[in-house]
PDB file of N, CA and C in Angstrom:
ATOM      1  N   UNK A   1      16.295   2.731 -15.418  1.00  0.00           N
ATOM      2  CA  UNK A   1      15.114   1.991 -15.796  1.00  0.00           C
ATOM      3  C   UNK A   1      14.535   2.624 -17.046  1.00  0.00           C
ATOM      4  N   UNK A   2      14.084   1.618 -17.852  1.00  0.00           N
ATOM      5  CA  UNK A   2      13.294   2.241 -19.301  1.00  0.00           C
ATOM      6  C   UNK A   2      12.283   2.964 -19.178  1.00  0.00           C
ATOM      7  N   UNK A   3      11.992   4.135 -19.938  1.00  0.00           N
ATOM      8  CA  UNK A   3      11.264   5.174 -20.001  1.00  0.00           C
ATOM      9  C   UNK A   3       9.552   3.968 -19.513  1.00  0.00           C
ATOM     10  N   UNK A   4       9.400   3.491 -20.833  1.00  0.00           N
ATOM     11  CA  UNK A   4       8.073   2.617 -20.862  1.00  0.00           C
ATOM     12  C   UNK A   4       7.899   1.783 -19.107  1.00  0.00           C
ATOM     13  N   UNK A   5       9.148   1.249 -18.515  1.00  0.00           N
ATOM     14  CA  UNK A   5       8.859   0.453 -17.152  1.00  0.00           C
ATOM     15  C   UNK A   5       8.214   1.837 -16.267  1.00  0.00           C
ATOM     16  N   UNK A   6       8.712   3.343 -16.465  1.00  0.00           N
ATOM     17  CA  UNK A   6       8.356   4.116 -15.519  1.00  0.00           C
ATOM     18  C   UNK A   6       6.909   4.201 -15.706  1.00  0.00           C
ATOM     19  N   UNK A   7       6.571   4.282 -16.898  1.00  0.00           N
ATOM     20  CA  UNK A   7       5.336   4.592 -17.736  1.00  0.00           C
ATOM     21  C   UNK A   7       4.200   3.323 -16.937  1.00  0.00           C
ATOM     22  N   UNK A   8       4.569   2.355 -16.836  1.00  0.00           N
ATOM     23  CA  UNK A   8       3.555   1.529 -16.628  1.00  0.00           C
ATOM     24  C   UNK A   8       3.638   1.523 -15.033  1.00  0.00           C
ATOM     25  N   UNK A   9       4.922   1.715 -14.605  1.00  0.00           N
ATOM     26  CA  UNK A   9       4.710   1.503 -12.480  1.00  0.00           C
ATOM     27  C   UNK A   9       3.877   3.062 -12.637  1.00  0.00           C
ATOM     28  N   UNK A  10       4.022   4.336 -13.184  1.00  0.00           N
ATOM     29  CA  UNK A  10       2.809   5.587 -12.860  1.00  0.00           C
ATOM     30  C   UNK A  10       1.465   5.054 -13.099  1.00  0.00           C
ATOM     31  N   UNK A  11       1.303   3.838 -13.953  1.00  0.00           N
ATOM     32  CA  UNK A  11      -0.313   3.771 -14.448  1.00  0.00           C
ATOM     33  C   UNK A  11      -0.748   2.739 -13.152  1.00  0.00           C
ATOM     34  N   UNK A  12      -0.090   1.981 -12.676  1.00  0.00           N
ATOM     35  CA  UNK A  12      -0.102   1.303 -11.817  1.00  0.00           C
ATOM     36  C   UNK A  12      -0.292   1.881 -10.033  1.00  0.00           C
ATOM     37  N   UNK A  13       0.246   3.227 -10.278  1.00  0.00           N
ATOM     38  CA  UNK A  13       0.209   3.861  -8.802  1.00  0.00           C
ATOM     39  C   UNK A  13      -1.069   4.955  -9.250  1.00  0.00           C
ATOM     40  N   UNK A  14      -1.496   5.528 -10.478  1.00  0.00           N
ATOM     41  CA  UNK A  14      -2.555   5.721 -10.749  1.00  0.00           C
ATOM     42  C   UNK A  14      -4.027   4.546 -10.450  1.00  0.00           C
ATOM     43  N   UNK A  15      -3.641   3.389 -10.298  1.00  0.00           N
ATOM     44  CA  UNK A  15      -4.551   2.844 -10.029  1.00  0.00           C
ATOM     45  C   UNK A  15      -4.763   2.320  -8.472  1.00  0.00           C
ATOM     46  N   UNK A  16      -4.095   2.711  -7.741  1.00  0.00           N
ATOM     47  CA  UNK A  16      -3.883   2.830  -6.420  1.00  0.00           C
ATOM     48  C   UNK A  16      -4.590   3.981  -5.902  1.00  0.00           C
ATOM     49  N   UNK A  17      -4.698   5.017  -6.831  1.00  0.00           N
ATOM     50  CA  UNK A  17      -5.240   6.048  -6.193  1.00  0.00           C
ATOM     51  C   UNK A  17      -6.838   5.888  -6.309  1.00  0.00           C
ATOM     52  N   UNK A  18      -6.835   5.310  -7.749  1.00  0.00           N
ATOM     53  CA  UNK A  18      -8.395   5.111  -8.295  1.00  0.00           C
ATOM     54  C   UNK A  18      -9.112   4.367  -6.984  1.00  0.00           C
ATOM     55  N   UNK A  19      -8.330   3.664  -7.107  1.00  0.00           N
ATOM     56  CA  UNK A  19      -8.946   2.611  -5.551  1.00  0.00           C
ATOM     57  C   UNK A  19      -9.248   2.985  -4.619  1.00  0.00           C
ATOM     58  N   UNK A  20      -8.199   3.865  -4.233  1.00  0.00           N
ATOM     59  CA  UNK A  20      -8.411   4.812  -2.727  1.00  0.00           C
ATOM     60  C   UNK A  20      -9.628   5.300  -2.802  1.00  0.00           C
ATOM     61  N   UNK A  21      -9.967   6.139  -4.283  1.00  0.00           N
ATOM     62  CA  UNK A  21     -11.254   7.066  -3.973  1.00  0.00           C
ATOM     63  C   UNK A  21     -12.300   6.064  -3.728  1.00  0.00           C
ATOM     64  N   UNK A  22     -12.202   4.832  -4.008  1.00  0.00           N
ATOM     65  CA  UNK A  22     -13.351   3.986  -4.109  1.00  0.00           C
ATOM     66  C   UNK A  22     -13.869   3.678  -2.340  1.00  0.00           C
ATOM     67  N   UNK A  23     -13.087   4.081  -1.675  1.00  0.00           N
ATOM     68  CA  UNK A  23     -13.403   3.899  -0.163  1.00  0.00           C
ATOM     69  C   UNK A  23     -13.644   4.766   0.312  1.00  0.00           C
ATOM     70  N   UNK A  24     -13.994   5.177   1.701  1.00  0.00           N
ATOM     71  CA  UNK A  24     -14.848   6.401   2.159  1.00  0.00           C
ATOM     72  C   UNK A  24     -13.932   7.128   2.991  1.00  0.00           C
ATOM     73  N   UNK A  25     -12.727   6.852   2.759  1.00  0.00           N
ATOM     74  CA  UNK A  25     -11.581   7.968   3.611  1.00  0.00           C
ATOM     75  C   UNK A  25     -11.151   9.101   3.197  1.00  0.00           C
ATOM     76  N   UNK A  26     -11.122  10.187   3.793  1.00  0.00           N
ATOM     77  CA  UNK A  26     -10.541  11.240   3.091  1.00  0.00           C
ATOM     78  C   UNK A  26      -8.876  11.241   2.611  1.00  0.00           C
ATOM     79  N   UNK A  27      -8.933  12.222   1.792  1.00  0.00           N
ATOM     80  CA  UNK A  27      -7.823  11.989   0.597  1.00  0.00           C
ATOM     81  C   UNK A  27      -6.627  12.209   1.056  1.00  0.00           C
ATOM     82  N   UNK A  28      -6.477  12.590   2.529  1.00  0.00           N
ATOM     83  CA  UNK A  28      -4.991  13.008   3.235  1.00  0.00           C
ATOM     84  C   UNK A  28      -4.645  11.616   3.844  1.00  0.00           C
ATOM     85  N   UNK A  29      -5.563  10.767   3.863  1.00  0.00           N
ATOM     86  CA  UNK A  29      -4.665   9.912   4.348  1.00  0.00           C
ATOM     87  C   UNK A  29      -3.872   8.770   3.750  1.00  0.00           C
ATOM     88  N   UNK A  30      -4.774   9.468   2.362  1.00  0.00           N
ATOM     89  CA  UNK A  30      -3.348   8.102   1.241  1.00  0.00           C
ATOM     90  C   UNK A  30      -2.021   8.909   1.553  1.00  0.00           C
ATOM     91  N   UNK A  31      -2.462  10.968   1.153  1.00  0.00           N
ATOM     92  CA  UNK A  31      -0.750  11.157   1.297  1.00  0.00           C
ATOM     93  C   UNK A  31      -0.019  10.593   2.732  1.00  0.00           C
ATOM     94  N   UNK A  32      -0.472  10.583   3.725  1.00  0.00           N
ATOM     95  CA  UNK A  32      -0.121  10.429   5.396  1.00  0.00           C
ATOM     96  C   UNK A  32       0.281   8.965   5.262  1.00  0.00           C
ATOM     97  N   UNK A  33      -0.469   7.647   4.633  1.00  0.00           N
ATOM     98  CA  UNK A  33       0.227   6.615   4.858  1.00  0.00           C
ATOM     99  C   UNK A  33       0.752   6.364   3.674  1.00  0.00           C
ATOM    100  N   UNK A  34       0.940   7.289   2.459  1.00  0.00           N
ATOM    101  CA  UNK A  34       2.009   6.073   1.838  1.00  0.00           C
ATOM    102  C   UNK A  34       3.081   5.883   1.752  1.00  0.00           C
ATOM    103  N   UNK A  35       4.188   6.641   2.730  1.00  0.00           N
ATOM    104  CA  UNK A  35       5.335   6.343   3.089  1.00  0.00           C
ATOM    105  C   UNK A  35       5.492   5.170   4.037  1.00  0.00           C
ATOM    106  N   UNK A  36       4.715   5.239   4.725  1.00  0.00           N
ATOM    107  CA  UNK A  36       4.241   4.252   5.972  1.00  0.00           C
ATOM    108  C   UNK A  36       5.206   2.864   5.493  1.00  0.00           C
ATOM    109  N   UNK A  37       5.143   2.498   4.499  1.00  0.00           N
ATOM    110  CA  UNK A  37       6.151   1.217   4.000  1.00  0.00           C
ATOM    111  C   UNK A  37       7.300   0.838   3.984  1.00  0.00           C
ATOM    112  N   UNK A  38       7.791   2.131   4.032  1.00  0.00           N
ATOM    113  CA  UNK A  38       8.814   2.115   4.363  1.00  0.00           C
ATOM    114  C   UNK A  38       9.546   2.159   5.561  1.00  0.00           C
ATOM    115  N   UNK A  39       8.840   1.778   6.361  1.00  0.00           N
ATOM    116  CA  UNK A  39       9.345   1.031   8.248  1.00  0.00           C
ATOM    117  C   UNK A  39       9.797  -0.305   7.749  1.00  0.00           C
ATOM    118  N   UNK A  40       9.774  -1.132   6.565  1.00  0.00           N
ATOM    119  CA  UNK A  40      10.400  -2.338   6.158  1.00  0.00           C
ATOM    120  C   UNK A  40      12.041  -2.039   6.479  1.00  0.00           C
ATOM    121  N   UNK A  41      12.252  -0.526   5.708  1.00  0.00           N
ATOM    122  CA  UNK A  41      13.937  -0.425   6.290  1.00  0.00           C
ATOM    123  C   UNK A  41      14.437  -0.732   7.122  1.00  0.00           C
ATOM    124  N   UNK A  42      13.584  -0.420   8.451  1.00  0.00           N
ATOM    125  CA  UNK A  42      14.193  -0.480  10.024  1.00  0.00           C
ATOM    126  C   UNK A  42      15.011  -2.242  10.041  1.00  0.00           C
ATOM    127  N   UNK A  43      14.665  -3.179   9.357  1.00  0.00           N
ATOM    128  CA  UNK A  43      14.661  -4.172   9.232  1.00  0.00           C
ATOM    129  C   UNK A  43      16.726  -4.198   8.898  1.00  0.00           C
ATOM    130  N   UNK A  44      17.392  -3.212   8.474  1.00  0.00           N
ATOM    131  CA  UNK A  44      18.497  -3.399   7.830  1.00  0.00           C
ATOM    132  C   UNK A  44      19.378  -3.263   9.325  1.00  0.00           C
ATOM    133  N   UNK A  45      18.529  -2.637  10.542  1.00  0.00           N
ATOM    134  CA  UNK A  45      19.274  -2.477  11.646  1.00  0.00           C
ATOM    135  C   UNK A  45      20.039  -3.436  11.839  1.00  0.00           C
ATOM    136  N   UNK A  46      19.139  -4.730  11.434  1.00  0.00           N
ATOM    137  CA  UNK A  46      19.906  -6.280  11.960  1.00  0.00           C
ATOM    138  C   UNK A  46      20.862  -6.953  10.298  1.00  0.00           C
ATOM    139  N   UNK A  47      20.921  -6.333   9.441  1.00  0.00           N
ATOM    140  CA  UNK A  47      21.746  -6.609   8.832  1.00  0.00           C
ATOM    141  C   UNK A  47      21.201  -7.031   7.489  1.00  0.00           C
ATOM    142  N   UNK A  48      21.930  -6.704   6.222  1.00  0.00           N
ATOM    143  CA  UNK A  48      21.221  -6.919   5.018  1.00  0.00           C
ATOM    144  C   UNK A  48      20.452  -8.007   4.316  1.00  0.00           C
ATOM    145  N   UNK A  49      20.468  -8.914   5.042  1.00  0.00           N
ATOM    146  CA  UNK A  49      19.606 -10.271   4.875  1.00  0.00           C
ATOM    147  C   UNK A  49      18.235 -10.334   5.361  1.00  0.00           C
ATOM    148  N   UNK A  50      18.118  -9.863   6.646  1.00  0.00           N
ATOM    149  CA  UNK A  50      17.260  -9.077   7.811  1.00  0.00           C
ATOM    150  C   UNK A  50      15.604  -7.682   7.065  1.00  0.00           C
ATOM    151  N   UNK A  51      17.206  -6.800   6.856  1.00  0.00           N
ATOM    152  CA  UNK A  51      16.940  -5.785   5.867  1.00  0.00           C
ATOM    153  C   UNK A  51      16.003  -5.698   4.195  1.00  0.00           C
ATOM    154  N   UNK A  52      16.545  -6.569   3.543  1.00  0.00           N
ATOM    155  CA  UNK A  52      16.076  -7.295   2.697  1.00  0.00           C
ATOM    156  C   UNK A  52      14.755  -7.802   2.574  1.00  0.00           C
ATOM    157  N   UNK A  53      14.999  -8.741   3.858  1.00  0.00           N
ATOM    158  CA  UNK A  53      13.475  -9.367   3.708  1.00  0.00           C
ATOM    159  C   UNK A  53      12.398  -8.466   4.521  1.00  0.00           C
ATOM    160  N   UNK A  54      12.496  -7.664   4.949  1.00  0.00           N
ATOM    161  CA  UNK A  54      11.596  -6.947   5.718  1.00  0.00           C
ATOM    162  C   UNK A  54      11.092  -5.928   4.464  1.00  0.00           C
ATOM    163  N   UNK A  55      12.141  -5.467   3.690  1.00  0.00           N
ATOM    164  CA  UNK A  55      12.088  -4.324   2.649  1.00  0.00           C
ATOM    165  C   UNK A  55      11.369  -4.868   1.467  1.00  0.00           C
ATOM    166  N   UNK A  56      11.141  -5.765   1.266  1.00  0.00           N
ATOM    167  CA  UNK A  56      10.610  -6.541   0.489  1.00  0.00           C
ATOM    168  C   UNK A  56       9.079  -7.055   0.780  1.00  0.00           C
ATOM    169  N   UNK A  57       8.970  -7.608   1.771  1.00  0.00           N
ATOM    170  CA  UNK A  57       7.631  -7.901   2.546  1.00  0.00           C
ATOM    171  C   UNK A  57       6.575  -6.296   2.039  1.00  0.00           C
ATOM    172  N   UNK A  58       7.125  -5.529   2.834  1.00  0.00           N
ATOM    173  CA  UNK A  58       6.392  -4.153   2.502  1.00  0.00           C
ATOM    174  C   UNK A  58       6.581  -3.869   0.991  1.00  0.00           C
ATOM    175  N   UNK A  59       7.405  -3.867   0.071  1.00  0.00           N
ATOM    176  CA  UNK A  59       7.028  -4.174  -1.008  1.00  0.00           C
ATOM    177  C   UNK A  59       6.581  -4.729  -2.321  1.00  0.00           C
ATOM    178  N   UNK A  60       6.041  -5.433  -1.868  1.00  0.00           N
ATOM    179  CA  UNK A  60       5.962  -6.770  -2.667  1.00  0.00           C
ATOM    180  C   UNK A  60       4.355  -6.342  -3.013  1.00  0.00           C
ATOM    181  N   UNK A  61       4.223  -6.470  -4.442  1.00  0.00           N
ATOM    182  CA  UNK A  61       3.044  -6.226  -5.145  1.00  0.00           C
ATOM    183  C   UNK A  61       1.997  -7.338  -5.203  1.00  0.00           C
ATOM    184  N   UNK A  62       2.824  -8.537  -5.386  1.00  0.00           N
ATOM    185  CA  UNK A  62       1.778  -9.579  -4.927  1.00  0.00           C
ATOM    186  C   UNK A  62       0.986 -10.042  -3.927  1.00  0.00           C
ATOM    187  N   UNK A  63       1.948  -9.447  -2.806  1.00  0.00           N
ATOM    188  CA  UNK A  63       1.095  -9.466  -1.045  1.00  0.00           C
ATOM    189  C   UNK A  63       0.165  -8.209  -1.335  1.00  0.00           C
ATOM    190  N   UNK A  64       0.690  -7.353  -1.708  1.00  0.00           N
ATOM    191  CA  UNK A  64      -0.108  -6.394  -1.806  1.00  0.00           C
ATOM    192  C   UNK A  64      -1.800  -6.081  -1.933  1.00  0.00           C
ATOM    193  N   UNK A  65      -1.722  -7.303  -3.354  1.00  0.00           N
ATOM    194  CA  UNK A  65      -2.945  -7.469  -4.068  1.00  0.00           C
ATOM    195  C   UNK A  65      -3.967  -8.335  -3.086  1.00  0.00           C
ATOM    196  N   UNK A  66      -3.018  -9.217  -2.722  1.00  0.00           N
ATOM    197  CA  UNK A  66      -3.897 -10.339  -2.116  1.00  0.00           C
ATOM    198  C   UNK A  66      -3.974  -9.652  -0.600  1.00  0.00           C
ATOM    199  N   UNK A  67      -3.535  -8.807  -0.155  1.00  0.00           N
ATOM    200  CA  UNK A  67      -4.147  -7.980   1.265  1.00  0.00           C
ATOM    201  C   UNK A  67      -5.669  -7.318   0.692  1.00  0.00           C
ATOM    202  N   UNK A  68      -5.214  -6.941  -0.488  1.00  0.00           N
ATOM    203  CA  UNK A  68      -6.395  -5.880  -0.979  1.00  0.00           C
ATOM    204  C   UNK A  68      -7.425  -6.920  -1.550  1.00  0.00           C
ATOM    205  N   UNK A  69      -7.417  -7.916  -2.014  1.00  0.00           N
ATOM    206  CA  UNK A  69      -8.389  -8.709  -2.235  1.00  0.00           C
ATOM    207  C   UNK A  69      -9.249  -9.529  -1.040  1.00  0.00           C
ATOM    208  N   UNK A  70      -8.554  -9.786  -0.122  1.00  0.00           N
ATOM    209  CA  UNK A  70      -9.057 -10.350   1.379  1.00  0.00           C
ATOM    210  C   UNK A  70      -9.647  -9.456   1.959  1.00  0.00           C
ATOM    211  N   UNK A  71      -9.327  -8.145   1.611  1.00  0.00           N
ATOM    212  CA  UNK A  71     -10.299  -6.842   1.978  1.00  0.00           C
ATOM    213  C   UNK A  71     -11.488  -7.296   1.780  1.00  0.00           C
ATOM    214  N   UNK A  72     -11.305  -7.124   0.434  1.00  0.00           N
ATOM    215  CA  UNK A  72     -12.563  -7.150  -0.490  1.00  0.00           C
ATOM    216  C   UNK A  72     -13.391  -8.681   0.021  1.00  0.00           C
ATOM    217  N   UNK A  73     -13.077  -9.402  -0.327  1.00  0.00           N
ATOM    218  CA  UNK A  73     -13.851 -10.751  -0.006  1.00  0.00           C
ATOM    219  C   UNK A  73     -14.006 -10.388   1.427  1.00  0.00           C
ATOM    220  N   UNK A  74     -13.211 -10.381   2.208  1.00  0.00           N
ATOM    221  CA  UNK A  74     -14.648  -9.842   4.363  1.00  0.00           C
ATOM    222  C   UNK A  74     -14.807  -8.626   4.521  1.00  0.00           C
ATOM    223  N   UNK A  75     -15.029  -7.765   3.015  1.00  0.00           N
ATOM    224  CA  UNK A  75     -15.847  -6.688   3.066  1.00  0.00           C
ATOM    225  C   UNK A  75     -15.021  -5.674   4.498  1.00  0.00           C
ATOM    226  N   UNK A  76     -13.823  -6.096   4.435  1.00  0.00           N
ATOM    227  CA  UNK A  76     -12.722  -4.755   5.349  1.00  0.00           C
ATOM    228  C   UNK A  76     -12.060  -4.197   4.664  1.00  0.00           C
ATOM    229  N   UNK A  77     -12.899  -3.277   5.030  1.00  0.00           N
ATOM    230  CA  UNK A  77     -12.220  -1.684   4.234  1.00  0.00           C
ATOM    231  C   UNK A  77     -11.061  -1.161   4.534  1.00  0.00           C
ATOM    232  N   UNK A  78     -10.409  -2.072   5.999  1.00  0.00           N
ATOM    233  CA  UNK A  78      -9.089  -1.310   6.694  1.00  0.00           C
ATOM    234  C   UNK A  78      -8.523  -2.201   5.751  1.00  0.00           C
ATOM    235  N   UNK A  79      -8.294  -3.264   5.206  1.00  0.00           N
ATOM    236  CA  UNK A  79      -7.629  -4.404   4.468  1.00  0.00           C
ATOM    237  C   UNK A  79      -7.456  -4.512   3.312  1.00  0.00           C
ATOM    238  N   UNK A  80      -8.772  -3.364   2.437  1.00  0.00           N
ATOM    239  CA  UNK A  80      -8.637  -2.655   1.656  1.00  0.00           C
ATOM    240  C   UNK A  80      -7.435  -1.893   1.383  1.00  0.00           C
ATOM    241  N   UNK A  81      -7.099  -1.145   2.395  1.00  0.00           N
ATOM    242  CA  UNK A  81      -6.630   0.333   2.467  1.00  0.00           C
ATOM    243  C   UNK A  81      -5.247  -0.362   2.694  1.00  0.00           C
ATOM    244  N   UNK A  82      -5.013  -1.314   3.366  1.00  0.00           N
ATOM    245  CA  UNK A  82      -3.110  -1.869   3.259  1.00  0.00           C
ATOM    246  C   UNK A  82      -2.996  -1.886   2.412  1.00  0.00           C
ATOM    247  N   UNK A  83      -3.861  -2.772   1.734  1.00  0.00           N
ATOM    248  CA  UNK A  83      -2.776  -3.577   0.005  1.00  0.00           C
ATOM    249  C   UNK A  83      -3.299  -2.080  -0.776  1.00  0.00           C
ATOM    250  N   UNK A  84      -3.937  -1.355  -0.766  1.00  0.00           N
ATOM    251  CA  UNK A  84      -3.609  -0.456  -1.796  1.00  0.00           C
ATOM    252  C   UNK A  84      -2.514   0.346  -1.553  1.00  0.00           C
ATOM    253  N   UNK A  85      -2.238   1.453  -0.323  1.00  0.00           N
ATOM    254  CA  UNK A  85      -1.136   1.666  -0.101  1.00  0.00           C
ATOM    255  C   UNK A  85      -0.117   0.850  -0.004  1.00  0.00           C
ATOM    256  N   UNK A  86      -0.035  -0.024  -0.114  1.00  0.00           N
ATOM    257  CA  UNK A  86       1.305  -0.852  -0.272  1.00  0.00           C
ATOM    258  C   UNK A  86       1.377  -1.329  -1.593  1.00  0.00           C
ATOM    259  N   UNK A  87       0.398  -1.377  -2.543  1.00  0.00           N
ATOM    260  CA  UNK A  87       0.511  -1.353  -3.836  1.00  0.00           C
ATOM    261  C   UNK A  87       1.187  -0.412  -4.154  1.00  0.00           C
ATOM    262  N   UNK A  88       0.362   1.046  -4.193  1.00  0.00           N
ATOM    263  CA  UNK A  88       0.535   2.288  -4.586  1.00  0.00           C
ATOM    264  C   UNK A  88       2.308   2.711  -4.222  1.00  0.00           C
ATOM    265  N   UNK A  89       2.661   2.458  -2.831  1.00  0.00           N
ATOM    266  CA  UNK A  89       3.763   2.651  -2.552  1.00  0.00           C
ATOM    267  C   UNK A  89       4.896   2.481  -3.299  1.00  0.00           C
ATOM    268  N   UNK A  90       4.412   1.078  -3.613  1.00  0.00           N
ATOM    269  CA  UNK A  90       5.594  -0.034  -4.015  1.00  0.00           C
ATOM    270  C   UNK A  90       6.103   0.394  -6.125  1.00  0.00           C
ATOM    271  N   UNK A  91       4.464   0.656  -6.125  1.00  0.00           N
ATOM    272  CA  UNK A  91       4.763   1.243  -7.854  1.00  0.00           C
ATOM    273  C   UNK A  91       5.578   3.142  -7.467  1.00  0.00           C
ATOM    274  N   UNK A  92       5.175   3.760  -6.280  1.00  0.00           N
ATOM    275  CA  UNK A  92       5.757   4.743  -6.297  1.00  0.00           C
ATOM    276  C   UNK A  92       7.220   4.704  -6.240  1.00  0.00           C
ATOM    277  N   UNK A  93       7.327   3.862  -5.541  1.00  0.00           N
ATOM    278  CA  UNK A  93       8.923   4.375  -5.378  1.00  0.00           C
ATOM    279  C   UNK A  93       9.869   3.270  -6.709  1.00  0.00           C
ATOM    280  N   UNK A  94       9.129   2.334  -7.491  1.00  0.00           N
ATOM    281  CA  UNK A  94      10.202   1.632  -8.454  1.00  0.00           C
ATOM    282  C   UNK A  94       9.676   2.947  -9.456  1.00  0.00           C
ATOM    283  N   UNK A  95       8.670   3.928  -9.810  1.00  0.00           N
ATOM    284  CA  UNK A  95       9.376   5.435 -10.817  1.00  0.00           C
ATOM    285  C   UNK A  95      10.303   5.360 -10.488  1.00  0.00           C
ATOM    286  N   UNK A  96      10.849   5.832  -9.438  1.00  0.00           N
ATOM    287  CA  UNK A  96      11.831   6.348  -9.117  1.00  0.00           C
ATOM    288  C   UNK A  96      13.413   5.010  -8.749  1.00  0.00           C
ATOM    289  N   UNK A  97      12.945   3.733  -9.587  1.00  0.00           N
ATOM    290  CA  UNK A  97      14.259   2.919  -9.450  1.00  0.00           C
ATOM    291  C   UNK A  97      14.648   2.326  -8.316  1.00  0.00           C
ATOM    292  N   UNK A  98      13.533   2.341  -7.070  1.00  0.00           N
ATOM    293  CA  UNK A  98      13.889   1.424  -5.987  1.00  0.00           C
ATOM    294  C   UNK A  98      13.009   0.096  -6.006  1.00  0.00           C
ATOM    295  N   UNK A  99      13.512  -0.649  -6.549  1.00  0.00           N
ATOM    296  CA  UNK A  99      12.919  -2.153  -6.342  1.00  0.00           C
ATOM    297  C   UNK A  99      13.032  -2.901  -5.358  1.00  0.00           C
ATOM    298  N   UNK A 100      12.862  -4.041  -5.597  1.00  0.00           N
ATOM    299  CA  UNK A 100      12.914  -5.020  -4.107  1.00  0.00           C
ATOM    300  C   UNK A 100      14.513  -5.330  -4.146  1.00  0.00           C
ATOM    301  N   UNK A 101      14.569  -5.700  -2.776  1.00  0.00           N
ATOM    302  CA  UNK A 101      16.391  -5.867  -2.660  1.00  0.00           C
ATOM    303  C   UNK A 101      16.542  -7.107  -2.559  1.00  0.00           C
ATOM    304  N   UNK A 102      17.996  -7.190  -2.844  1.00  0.00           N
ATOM    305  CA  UNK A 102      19.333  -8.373  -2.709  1.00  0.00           C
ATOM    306  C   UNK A 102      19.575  -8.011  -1.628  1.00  0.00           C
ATOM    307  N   UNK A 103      20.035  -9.587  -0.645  1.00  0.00           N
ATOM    308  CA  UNK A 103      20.616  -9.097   0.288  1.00  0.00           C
ATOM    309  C   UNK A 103      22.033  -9.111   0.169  1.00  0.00           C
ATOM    310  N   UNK A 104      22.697  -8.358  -0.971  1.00  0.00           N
ATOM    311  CA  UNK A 104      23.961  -7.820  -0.682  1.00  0.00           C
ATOM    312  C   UNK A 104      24.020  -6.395   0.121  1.00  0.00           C
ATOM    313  N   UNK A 105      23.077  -5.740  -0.136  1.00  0.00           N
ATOM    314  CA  UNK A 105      22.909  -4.304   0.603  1.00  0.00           C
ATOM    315  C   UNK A 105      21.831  -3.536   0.104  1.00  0.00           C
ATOM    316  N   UNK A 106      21.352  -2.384   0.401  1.00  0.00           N
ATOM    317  CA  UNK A 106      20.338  -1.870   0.246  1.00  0.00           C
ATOM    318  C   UNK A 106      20.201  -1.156  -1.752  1.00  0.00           C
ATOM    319  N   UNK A 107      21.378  -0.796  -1.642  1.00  0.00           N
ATOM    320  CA  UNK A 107      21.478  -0.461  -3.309  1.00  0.00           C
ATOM    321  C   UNK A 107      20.891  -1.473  -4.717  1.00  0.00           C
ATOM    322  N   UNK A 108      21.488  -2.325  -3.918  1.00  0.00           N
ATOM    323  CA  UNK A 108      21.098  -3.862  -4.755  1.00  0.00           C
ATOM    324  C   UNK A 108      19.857  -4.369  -5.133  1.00  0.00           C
ATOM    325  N   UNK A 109      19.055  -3.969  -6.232  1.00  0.00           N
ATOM    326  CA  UNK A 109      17.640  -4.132  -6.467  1.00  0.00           C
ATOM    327  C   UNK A 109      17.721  -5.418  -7.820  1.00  0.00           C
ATOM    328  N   UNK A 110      16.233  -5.878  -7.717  1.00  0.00           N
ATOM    329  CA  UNK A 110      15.772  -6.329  -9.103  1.00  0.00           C
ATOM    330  C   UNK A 110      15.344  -5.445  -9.991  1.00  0.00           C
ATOM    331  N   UNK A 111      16.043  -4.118 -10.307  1.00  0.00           N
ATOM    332  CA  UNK A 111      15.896  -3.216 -10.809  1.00  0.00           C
ATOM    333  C   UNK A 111      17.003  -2.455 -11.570  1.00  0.00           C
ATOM    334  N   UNK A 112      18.374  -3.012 -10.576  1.00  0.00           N
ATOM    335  CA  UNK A 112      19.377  -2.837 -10.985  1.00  0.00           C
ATOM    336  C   UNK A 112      20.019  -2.003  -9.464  1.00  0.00           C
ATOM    337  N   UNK A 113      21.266  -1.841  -9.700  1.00  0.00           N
ATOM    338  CA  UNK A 113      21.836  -0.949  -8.656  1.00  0.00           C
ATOM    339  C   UNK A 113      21.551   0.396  -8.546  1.00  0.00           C
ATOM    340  N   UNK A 114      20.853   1.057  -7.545  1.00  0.00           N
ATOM    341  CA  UNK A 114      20.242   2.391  -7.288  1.00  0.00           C
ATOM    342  C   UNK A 114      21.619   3.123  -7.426  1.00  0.00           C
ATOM    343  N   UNK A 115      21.347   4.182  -8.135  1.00  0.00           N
ATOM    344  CA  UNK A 115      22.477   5.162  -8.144  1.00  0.00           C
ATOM    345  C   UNK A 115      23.150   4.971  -9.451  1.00  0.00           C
ATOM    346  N   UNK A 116      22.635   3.618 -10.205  1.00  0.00           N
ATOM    347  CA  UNK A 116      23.384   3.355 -11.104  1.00  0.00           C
ATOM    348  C   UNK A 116      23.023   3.753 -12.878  1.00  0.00           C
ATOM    349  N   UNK A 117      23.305   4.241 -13.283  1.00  0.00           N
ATOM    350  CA  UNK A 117      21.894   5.301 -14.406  1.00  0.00           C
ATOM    351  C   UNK A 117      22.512   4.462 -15.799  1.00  0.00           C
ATOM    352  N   UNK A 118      23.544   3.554 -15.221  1.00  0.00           N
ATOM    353  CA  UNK A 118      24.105   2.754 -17.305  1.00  0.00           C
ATOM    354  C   UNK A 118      23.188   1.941 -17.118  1.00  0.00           C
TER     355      UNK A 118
END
């Protein structure tokens, strides 16, 4: 992935955090849930189509927003706190080149093939 795409998913999970502080939870529990998203995997038990769409659901930036905006509009702060960690998540781990999947298999991103550095 291009230097600049990493550059903008960090400013993007920087603003996940900004958010966090904006709520009244202490700061261990962004680190404690933002792996949490990744229970979408368990989803590959039943097979990469399965897998896929479960892995995707949890990352998907657009659900994301709109969890965190439905927060905001009935004033729930727990509803808040999904779509930002699942924002935050979702920009954390495409730094690092895991995008949403194909269901050919888990490698298979809109990002390109994980593992794959041409």
């Amino acid at each position: 992935m291009k230097l600049t795409l990493k550059i903008e998913e960090l400013g993007m999970f920087l603003l996940g955090m900004f958010l966090f502080s904006q709520l009244q939870y202490q700061w261990w529990w962004f680190l404690v849930l933002l792996l949490t998203p990744d229970i979408g995997m368990l989803g590959y038990l039943f097979g990469n189509k399965v897998g896929a769409f479960m892995y995707n659901i949890f990352h998907h930036k657009g659900l994301a927003v709109l969890i965190y905006f439905l927060g905001l509009y009935w004033s729930q702060t727990l509803c808040q706190l999904v779509g930002i960690i699942l924002f935050s998540h979702a920009s954390f781990d495409r730094i690092f080149g895991y995008g949403l999947k194909y269901d050919k298999g888990f490698k298979y991103t809109h990002l390109g093939e994980i593992g794959n550095n041409g």
